[in-house]
C-alpha atoms as a PDB file:
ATOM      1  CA  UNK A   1      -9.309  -3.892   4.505  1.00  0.00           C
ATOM      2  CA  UNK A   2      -6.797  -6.286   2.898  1.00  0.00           C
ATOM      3  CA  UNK A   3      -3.748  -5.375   0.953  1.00  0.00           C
ATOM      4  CA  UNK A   4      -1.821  -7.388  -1.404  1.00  0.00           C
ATOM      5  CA  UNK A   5       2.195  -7.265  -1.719  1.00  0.00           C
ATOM      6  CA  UNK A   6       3.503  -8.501  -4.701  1.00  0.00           C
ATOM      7  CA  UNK A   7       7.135  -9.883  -4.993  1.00  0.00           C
ATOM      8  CA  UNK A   8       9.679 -12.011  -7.345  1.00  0.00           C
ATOM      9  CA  UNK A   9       9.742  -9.910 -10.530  1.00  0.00           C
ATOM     10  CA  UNK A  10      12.822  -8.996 -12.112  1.00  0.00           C
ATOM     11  CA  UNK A  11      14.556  -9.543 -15.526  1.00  0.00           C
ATOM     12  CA  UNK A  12      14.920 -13.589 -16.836  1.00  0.00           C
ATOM     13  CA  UNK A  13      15.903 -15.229 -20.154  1.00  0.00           C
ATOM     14  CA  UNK A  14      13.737 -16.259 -22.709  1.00  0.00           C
ATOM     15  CA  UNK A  15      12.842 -19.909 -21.774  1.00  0.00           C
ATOM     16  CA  UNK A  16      13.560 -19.290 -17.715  1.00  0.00           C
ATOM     17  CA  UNK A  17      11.411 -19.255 -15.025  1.00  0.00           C
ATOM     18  CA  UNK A  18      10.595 -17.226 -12.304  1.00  0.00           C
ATOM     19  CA  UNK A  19       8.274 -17.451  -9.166  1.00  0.00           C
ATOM     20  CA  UNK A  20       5.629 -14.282  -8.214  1.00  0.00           C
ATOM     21  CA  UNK A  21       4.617 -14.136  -4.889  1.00  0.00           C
ATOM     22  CA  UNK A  22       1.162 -12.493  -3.584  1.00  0.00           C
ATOM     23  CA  UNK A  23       1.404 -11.758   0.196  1.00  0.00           C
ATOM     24  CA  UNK A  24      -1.862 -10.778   1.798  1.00  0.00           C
ATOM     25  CA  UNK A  25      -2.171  -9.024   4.990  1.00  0.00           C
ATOM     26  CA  UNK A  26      -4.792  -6.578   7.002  1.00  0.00           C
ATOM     27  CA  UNK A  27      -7.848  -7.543   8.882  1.00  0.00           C
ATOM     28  CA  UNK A  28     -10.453  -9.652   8.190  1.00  0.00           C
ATOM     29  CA  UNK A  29      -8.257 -11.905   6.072  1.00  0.00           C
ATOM     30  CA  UNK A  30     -10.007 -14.789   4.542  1.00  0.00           C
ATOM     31  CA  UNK A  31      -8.888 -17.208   1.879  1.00  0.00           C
ATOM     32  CA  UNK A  32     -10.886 -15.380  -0.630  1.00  0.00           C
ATOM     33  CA  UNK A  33     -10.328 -16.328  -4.251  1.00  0.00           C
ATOM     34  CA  UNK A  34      -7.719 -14.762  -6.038  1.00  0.00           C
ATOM     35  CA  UNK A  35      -6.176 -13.861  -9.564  1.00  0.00           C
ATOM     36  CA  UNK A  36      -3.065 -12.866 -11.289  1.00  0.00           C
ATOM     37  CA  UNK A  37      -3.493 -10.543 -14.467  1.00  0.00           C
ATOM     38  CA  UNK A  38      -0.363  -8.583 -16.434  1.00  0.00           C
ATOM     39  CA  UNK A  39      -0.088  -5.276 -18.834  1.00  0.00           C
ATOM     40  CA  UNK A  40       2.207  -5.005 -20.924  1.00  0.00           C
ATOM     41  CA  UNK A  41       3.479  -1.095 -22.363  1.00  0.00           C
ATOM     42  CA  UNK A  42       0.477   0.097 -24.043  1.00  0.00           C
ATOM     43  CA  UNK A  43      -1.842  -2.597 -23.937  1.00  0.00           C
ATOM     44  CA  UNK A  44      -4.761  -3.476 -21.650  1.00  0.00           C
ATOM     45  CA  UNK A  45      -4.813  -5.432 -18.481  1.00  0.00           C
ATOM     46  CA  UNK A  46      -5.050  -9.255 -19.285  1.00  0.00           C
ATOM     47  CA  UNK A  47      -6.323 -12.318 -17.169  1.00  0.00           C
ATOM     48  CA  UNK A  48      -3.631 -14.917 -16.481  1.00  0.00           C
ATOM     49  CA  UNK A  49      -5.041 -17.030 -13.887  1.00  0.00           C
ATOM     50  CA  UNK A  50      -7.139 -17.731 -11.163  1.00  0.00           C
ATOM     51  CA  UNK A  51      -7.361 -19.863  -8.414  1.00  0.00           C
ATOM     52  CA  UNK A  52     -10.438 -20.956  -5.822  1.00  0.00           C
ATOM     53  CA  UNK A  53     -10.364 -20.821  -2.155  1.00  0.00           C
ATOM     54  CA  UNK A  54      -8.777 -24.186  -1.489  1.00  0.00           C
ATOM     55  CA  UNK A  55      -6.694 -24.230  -4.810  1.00  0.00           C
ATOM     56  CA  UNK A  56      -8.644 -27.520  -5.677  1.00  0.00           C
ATOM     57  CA  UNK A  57      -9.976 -25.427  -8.650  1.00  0.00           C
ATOM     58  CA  UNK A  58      -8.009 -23.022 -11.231  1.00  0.00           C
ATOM     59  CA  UNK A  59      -8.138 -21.399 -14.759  1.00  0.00           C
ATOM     60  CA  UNK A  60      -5.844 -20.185 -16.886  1.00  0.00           C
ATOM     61  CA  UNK A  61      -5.518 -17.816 -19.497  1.00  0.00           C
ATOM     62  CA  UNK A  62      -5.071 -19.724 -23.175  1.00  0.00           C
ATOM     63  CA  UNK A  63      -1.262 -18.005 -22.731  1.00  0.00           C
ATOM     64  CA  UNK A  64      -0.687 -19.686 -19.942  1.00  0.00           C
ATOM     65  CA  UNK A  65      -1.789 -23.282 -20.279  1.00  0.00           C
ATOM     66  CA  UNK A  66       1.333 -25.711 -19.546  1.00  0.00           C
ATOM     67  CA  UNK A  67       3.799 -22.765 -18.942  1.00  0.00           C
ATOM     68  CA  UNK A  68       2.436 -21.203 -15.598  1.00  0.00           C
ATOM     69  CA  UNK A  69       1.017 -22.959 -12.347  1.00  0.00           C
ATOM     70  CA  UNK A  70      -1.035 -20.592  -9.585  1.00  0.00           C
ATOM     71  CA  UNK A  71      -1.472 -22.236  -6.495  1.00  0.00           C
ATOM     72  CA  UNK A  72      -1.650 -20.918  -2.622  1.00  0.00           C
ATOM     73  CA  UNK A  73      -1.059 -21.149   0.792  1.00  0.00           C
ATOM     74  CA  UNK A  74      -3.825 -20.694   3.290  1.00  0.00           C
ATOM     75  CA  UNK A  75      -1.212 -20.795   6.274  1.00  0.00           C
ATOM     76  CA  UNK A  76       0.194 -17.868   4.910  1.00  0.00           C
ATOM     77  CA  UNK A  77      -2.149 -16.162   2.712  1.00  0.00           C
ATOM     78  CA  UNK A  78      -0.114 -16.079  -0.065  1.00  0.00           C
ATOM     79  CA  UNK A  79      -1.043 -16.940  -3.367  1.00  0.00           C
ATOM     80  CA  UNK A  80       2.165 -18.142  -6.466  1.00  0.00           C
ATOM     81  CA  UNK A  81       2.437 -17.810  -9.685  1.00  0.00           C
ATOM     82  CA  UNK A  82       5.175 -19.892 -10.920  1.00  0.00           C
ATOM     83  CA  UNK A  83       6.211 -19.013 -14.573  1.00  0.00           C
ATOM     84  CA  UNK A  84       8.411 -21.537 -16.591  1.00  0.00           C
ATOM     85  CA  UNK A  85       9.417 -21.247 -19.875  1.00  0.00           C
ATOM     86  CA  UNK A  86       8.928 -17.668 -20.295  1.00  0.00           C
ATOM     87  CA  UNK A  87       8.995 -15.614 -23.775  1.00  0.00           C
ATOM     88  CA  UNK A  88       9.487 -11.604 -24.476  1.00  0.00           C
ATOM     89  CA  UNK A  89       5.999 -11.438 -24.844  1.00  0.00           C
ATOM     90  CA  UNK A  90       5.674 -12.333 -21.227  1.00  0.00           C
ATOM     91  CA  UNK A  91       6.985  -9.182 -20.401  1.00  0.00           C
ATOM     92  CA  UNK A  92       4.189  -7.021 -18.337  1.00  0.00           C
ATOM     93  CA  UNK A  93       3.729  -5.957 -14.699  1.00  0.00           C
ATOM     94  CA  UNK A  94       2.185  -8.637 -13.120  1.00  0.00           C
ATOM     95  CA  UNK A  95      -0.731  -7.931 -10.361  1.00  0.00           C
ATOM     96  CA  UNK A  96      -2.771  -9.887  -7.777  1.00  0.00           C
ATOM     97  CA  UNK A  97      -5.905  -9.230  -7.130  1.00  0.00           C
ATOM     98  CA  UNK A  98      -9.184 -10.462  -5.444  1.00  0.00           C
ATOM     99  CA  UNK A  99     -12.978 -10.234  -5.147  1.00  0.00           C
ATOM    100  CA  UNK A 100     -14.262  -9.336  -1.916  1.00  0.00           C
ATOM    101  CA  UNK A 101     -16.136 -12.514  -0.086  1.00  0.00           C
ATOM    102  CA  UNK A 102     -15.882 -14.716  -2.952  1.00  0.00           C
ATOM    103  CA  UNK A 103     -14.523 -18.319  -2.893  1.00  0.00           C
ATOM    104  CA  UNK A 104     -15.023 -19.532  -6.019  1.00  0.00           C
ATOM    105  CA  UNK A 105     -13.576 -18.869  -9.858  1.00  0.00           C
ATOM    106  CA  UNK A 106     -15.257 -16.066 -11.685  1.00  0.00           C
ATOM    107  CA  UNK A 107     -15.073 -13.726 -13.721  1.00  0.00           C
ATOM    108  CA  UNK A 108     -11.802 -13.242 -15.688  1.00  0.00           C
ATOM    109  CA  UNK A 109     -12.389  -9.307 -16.356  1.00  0.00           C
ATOM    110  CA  UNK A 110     -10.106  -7.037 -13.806  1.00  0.00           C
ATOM    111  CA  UNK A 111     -13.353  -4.927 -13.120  1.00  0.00           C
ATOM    112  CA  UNK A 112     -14.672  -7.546 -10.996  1.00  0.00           C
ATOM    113  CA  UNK A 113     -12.108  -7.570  -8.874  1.00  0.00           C
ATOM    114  CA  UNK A 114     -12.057  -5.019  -6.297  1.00  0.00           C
ATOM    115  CA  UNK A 115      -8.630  -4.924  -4.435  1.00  0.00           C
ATOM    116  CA  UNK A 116      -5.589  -5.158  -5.870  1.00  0.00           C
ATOM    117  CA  UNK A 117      -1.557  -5.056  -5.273  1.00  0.00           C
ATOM    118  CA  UNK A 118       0.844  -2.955  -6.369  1.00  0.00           C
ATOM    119  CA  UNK A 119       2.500  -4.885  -9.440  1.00  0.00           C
ATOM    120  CA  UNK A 120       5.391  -6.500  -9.968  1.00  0.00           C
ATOM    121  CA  UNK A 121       7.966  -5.635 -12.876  1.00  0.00           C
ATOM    122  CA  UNK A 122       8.572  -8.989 -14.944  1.00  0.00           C
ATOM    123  CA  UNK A 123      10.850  -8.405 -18.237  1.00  0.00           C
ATOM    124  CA  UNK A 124      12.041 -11.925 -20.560  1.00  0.00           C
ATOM    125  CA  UNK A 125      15.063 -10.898 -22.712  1.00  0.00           C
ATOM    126  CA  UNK A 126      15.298 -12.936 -26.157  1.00  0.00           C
END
């Protein structure tokens, strides 16, 4: 079973940045694919980005294009999402997540993923 530890939330400035971290840990641990989605206060759970195995391969959400980077560290299965230039309507708890055995980028819906962390707060003030 693998579990996923979210980090590096907290309250920025419109037009900051801020770096989430995804720590995995538990056995079997593989450098499965793995994903980053948000919800904001009474709205749905949103893709944000993905990345593949290697992180030679990612996609992003049309929100995130040019403002956040995912990438990943194998030696320490841990997976970033680095956020720059931030807006209020970033504002959301922020979650990793993964698909059991898969490698590759898929689906961007959070009901094909199958384990997930616990969230991190992330609020932008204007």
């Amino acid at each position: 079973q693998v579990q996923l530890v979210e980090s590096g939330g907290g309250l920025v400035q419109s037009g900051g940045s801020l770096r989430l971290t995804c720590a995995a840990s538990g056995r079997s641990l593989r450098p499965f694919a793995m994903a980053w989605f948000r919800q904001a206060p009474g709205k749905e759970r949103e893709f944000v980005a993905q990345i593949n195995w290697s992180g030679s391969d990612t996609d992003y959400a049309d929100f995130a294009k040019g403002r956040f980077t995912i990438s990943r560290d194998n030696n320490k299965y841990t997976v970033y999402l680095q956020m720059d230039s931030v807006k209020p309507e970033d504002t959301a708890v922020y979650s990793c997540a993964t698909r059991s055995r898969a490698y590759t980028l898929g689906s961007t819906s959070p009901t094909s993923y199958d384990t997930w962390g616990q969230g991190t707060q992330v609020i932008v003030s204007s």
